[in-house]
N, C-alpha and C. Protein backbone atom coordinates (compact mmCIF):
# COMPACT_ATOMS: atom_id res chain seq x y z
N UNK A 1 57.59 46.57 -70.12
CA UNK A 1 57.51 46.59 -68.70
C UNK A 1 58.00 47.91 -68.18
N UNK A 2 56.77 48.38 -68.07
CA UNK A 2 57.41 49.81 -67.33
C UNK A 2 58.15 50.01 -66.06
N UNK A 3 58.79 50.46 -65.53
CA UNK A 3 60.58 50.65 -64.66
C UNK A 3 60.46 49.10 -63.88
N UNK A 4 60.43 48.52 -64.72
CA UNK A 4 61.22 47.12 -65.11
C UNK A 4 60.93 46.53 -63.74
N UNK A 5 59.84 45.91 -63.18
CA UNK A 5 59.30 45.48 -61.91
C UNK A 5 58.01 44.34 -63.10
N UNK A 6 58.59 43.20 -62.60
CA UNK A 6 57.89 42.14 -63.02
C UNK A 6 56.12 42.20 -62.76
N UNK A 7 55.61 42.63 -63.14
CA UNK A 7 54.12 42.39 -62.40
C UNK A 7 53.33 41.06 -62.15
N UNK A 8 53.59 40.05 -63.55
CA UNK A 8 53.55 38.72 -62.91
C UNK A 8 54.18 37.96 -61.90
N UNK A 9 55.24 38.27 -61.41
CA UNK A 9 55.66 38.11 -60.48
C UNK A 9 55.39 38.15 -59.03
N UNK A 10 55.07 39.88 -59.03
CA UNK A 10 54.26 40.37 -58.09
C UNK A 10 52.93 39.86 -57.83
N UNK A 11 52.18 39.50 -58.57
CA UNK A 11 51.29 39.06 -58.78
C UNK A 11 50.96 37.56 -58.06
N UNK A 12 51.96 36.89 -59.26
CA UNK A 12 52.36 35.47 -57.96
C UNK A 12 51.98 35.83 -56.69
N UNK A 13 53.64 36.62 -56.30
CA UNK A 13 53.63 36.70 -54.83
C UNK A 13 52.44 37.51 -54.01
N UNK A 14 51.69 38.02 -54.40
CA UNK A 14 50.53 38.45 -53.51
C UNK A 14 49.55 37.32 -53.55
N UNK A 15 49.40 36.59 -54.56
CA UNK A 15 48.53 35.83 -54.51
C UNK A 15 49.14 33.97 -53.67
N UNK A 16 50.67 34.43 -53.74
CA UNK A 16 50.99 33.16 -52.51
C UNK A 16 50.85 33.79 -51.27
N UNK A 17 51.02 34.88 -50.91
CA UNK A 17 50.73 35.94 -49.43
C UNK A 17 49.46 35.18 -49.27
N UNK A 18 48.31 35.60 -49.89
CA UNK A 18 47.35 35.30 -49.71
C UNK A 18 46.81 34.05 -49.54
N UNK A 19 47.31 32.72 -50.01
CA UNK A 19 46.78 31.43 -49.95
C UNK A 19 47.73 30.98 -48.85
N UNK A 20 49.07 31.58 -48.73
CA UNK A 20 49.92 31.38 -46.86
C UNK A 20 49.03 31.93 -46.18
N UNK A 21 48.26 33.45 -46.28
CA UNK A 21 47.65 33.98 -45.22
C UNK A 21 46.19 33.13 -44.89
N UNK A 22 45.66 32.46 -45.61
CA UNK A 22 44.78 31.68 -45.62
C UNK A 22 44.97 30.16 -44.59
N UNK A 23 46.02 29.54 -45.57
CA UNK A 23 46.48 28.40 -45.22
C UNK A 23 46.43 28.54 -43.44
N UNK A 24 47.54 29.65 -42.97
CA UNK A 24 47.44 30.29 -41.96
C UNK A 24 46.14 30.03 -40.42
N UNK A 25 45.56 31.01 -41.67
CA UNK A 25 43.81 31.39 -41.22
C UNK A 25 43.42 30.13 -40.79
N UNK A 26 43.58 29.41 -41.93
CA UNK A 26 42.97 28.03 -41.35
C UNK A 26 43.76 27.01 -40.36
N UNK A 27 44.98 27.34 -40.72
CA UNK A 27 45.58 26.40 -39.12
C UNK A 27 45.48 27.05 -37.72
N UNK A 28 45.19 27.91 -37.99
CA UNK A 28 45.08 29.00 -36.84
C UNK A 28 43.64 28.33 -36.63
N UNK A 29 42.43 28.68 -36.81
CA UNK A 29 41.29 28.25 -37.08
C UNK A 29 41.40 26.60 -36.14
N UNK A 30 41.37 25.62 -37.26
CA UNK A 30 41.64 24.16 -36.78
C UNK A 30 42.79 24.02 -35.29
N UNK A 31 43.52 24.54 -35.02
CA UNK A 31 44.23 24.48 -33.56
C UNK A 31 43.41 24.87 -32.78
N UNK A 32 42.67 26.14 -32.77
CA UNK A 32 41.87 26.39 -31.68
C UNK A 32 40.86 25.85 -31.43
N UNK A 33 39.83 25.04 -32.55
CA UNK A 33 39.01 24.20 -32.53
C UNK A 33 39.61 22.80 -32.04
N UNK A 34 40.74 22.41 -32.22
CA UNK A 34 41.03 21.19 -31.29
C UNK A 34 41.16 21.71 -29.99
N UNK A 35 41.85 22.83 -29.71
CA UNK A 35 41.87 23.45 -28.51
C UNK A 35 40.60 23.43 -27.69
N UNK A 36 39.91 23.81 -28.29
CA UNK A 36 38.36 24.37 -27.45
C UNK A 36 37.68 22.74 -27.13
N UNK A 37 38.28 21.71 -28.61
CA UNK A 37 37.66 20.16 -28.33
C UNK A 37 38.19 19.47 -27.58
N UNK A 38 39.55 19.77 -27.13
CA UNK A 38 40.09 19.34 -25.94
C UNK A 38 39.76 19.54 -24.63
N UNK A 39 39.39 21.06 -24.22
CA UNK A 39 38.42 21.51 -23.40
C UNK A 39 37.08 21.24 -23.15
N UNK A 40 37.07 20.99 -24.27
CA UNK A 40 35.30 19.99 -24.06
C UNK A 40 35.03 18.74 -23.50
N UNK A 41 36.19 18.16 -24.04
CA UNK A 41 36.37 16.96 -23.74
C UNK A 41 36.53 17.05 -21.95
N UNK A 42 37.48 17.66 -21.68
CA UNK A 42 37.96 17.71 -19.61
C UNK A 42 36.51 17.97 -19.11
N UNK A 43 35.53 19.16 -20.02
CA UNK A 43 34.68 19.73 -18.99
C UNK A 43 33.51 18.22 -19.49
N UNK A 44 33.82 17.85 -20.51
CA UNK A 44 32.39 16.80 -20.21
C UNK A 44 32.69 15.52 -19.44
N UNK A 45 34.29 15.31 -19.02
CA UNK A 45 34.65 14.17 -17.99
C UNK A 45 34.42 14.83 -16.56
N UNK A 46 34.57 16.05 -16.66
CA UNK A 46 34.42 16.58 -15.51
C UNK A 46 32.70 16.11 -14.84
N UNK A 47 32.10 16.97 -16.14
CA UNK A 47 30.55 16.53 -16.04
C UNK A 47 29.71 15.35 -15.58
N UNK A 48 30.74 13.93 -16.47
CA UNK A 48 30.09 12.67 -16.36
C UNK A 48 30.71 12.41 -14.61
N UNK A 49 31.78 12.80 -14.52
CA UNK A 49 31.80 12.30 -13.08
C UNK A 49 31.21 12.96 -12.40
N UNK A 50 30.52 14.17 -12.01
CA UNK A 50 29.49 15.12 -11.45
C UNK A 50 28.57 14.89 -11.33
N UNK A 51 27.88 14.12 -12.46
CA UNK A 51 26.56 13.74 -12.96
C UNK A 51 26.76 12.52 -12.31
N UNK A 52 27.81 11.27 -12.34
CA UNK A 52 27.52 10.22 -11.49
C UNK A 52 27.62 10.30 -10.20
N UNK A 53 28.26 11.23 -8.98
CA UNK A 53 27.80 11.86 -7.82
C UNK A 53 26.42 12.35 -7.67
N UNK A 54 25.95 12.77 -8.73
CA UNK A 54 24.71 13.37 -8.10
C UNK A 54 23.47 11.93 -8.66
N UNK A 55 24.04 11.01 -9.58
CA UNK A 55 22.78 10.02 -9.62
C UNK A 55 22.92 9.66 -8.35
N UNK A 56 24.23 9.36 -7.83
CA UNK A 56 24.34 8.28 -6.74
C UNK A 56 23.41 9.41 -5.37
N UNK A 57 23.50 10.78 -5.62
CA UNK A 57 23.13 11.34 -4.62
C UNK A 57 21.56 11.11 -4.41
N UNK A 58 21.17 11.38 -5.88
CA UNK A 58 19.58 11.17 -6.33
C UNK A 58 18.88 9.76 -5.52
N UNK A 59 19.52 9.08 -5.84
CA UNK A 59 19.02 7.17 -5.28
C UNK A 59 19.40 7.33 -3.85
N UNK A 60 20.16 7.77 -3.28
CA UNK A 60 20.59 7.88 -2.24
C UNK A 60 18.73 8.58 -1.14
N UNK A 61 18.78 10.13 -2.23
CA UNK A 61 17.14 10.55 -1.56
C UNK A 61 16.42 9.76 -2.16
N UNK A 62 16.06 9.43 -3.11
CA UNK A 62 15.15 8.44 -3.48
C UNK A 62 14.83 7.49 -2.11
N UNK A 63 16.08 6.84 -1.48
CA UNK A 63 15.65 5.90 -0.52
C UNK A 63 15.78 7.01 0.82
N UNK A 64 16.24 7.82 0.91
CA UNK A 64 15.56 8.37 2.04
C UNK A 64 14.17 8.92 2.24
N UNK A 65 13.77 9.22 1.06
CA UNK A 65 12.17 9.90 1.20
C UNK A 65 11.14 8.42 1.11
N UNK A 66 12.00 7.33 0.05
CA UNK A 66 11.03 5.70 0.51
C UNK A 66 11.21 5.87 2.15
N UNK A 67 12.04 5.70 2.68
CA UNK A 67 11.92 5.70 4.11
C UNK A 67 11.31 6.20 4.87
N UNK A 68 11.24 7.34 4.35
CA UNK A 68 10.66 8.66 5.64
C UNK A 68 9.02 8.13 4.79
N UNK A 69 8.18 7.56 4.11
CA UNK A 69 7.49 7.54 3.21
C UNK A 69 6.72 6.14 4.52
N UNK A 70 7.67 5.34 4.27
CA UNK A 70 7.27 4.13 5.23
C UNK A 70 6.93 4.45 6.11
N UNK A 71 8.11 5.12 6.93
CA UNK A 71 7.69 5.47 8.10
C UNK A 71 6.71 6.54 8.69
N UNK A 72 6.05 7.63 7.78
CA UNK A 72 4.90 8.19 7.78
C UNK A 72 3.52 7.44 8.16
N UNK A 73 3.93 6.26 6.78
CA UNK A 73 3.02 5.48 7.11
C UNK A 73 2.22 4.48 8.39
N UNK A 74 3.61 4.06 8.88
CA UNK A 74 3.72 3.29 9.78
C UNK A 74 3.08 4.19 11.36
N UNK A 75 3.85 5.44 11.21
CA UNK A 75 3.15 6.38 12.51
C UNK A 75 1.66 6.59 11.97
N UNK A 76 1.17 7.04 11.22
CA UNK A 76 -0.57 6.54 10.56
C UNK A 76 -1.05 5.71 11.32
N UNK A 77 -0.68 4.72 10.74
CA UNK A 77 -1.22 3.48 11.25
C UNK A 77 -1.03 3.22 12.86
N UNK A 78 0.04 3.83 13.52
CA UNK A 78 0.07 3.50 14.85
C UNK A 78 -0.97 5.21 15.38
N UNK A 79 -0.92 5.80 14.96
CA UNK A 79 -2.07 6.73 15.28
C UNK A 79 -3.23 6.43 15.13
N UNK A 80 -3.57 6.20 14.06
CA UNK A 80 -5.11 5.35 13.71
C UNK A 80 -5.09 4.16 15.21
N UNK A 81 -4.11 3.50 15.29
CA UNK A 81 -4.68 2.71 16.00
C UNK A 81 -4.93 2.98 18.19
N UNK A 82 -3.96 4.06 18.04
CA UNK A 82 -4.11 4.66 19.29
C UNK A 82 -5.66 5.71 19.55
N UNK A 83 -6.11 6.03 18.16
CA UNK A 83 -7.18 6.92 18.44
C UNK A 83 -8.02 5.84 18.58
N UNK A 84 -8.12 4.60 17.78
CA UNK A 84 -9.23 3.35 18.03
C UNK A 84 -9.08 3.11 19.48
N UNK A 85 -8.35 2.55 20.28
CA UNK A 85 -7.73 2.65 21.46
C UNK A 85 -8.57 3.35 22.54
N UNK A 86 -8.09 4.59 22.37
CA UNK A 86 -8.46 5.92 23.32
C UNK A 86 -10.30 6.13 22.97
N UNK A 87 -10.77 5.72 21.97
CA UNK A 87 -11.97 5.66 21.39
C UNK A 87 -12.59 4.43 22.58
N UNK A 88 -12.09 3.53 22.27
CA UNK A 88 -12.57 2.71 23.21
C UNK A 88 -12.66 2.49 24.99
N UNK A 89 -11.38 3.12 25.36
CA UNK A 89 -11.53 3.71 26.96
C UNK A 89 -11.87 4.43 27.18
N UNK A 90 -12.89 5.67 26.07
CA UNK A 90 -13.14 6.61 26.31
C UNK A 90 -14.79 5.93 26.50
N UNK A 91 -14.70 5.29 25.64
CA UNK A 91 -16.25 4.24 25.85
C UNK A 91 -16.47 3.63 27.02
N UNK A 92 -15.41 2.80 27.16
CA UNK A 92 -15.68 1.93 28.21
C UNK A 92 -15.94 2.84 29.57
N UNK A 93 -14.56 4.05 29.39
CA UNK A 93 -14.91 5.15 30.89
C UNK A 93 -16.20 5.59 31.18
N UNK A 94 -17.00 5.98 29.67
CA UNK A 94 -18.30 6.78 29.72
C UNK A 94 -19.46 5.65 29.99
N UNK A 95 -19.14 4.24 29.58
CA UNK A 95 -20.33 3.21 30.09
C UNK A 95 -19.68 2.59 31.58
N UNK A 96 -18.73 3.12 32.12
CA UNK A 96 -18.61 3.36 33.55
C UNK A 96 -19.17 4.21 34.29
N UNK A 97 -19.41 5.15 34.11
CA UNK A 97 -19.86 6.16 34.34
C UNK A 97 -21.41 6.32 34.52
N UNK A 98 -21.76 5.71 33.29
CA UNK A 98 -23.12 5.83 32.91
C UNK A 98 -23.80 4.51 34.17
N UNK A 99 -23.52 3.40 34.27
CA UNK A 99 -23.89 2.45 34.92
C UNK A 99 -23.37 2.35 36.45
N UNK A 100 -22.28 3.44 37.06
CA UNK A 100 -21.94 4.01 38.12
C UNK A 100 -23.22 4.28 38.29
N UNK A 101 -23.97 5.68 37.74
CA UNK A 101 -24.87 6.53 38.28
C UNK A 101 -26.43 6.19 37.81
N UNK A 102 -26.45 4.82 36.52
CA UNK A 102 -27.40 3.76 36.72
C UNK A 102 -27.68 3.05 38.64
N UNK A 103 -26.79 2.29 38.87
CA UNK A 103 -26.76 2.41 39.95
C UNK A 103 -26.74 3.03 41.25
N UNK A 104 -26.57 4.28 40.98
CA UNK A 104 -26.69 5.52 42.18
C UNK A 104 -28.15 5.85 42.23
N UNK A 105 -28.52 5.76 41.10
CA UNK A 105 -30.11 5.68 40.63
C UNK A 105 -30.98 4.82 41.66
N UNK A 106 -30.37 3.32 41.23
CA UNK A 106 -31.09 2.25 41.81
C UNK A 106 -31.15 1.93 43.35
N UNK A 107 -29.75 2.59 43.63
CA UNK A 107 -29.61 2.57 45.09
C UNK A 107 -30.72 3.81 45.73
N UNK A 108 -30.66 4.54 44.93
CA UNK A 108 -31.20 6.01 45.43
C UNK A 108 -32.87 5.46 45.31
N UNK A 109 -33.80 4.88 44.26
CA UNK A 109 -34.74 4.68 44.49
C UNK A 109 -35.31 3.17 45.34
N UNK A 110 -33.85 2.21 45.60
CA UNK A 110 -34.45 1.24 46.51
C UNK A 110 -34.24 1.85 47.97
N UNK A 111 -33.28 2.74 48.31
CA UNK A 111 -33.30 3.35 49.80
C UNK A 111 -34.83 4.09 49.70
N UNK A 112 -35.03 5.10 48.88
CA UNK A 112 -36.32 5.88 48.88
C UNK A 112 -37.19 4.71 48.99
N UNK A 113 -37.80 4.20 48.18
CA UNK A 113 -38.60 2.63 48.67
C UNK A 113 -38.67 2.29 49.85
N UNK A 114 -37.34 1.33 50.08
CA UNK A 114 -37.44 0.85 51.23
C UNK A 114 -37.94 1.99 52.18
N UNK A 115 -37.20 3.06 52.53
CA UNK A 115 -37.80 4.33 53.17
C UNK A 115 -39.23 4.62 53.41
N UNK A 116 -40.04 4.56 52.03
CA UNK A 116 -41.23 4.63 51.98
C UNK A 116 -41.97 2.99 52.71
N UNK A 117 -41.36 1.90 52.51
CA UNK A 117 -41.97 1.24 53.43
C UNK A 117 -41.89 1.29 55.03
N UNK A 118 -40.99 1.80 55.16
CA UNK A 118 -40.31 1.88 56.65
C UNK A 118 -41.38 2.77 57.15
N UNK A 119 -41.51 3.79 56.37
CA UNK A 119 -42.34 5.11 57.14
C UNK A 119 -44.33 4.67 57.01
N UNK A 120 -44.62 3.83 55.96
CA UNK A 120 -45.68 3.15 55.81
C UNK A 120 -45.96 2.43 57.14
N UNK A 121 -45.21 1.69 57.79
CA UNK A 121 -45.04 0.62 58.51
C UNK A 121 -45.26 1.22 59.83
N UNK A 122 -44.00 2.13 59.99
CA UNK A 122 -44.44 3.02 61.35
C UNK A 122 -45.60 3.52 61.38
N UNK A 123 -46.32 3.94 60.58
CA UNK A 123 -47.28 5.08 60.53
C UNK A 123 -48.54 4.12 60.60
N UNK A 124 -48.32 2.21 59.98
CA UNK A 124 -49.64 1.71 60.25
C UNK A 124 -48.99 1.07 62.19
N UNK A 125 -48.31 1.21 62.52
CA UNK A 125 -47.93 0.58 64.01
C UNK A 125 -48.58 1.25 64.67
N UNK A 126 -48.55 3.13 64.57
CA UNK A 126 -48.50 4.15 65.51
C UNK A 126 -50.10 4.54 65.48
N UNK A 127 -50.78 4.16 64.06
CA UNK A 127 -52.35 4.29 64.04
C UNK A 127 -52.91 3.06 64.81
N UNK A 128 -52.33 1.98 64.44
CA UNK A 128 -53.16 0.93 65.67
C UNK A 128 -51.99 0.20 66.61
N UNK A 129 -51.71 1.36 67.68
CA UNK A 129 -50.68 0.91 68.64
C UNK A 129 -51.25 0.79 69.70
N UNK A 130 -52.69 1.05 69.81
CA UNK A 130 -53.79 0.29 71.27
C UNK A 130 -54.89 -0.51 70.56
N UNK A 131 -54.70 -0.96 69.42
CA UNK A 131 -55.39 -2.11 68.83
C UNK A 131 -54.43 -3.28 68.72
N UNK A 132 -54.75 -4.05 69.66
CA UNK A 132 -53.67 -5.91 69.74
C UNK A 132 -54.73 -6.11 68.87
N UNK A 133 -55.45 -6.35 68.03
CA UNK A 133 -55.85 -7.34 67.51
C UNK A 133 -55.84 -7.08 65.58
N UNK A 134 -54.72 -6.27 65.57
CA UNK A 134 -54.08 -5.61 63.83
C UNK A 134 -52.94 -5.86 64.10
N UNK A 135 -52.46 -6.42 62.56
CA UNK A 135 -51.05 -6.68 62.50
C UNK A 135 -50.70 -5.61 61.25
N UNK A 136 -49.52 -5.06 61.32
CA UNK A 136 -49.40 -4.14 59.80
C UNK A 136 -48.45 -5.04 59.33
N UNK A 137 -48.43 -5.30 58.06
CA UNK A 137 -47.79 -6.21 57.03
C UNK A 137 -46.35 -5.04 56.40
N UNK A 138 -45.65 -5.40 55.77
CA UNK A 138 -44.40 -4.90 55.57
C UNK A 138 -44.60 -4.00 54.24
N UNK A 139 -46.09 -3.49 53.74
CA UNK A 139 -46.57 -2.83 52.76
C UNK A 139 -47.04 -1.49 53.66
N UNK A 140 -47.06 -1.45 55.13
CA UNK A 140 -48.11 -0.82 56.08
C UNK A 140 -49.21 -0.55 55.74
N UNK A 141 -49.89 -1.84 55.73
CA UNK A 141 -51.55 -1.78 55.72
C UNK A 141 -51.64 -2.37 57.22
N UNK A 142 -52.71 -2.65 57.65
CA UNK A 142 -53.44 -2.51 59.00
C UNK A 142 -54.06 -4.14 58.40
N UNK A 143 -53.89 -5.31 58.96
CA UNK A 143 -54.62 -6.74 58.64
C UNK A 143 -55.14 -7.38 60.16
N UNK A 144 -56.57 -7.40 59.99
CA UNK A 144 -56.71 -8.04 61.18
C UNK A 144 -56.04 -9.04 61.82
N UNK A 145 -55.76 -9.76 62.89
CA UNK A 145 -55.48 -10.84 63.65
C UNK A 145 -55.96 -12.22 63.36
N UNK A 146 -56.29 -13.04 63.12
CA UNK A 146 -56.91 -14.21 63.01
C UNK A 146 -56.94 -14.90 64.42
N UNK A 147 -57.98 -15.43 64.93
CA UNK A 147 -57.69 -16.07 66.19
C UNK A 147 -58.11 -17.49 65.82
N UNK A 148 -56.60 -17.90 66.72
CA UNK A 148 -56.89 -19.48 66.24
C UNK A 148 -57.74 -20.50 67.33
N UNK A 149 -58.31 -21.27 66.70
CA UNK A 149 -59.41 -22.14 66.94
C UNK A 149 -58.95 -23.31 68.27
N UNK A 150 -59.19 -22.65 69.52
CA UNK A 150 -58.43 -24.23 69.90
C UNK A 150 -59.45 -25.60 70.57
């Protein structure tokens, strides 16, 4: 043994350095992995209660957009039925209208008529108005007299 320094010895001891520095390594290692699994653990309770706020938030719109969904519907249907509605007074106004001036019609050609008999009538009076023995009829024609038999 040269200047008298054990080398198996040494030897040992580097090679227990090394399986402490290991041993070490690895508790070092395994603590921080419980460490980090402990942290996992808070952030995924954190999570599940986050996640059950936001289902409850989810169902929550779920039934607000069913709602607003209904009620889309429901104004539809009350529109549809106001245009049927307005469809129909718009009818009924325009066959007011139409049978107003049907009648403005009828009035207009029974005054003209009658008119035309009126002026017929005068016109057979005023042609035999020194003939007594013509009667003009309500067409103004000119009809003789009949003399009755006594």
């Amino acid at each position: 043994m040269p200047f008298g320094i054990p080398w198996k010895l040494v030897g040992i001891g580097l090679a227990a350095i090394a399986i402490l520095a290991t041993v070490y390594a690895g508790y070092s290692y395994v603590t921080n992995l419980q460490k980090e699994n402990a942290q996992l653990e808070k952030d995924k309770l954190s999570l599940t209660i986050a996640n059950s706020g936001l289902v409850e938030q989810v169902k929550q719109e779920k039934s607000i957009k069913q709602d607003l969904i209904t009620e889309n519907t429901r104004a539809q249907k009350s529109e549809l039925e106001a245009r049927a509605a307005i469809s129909t007074l718009e009818k009924r106004a325009a066959d007011k209208e139409r049978l107003a001036r049907e009648e403005s019609i009828e009035a207009s050609n029974k005054a003209s008529l009658y008119l035309k008999f009126v002026q017929n009538y005068e016109k057979c009076v005023a042609e035999n108005f020194d003939n007594f023995n013509v009667k003009c009829d309500f067409l103004g024609r000119a009809k003789p007299i009949k003399e009755e038999k006594k």
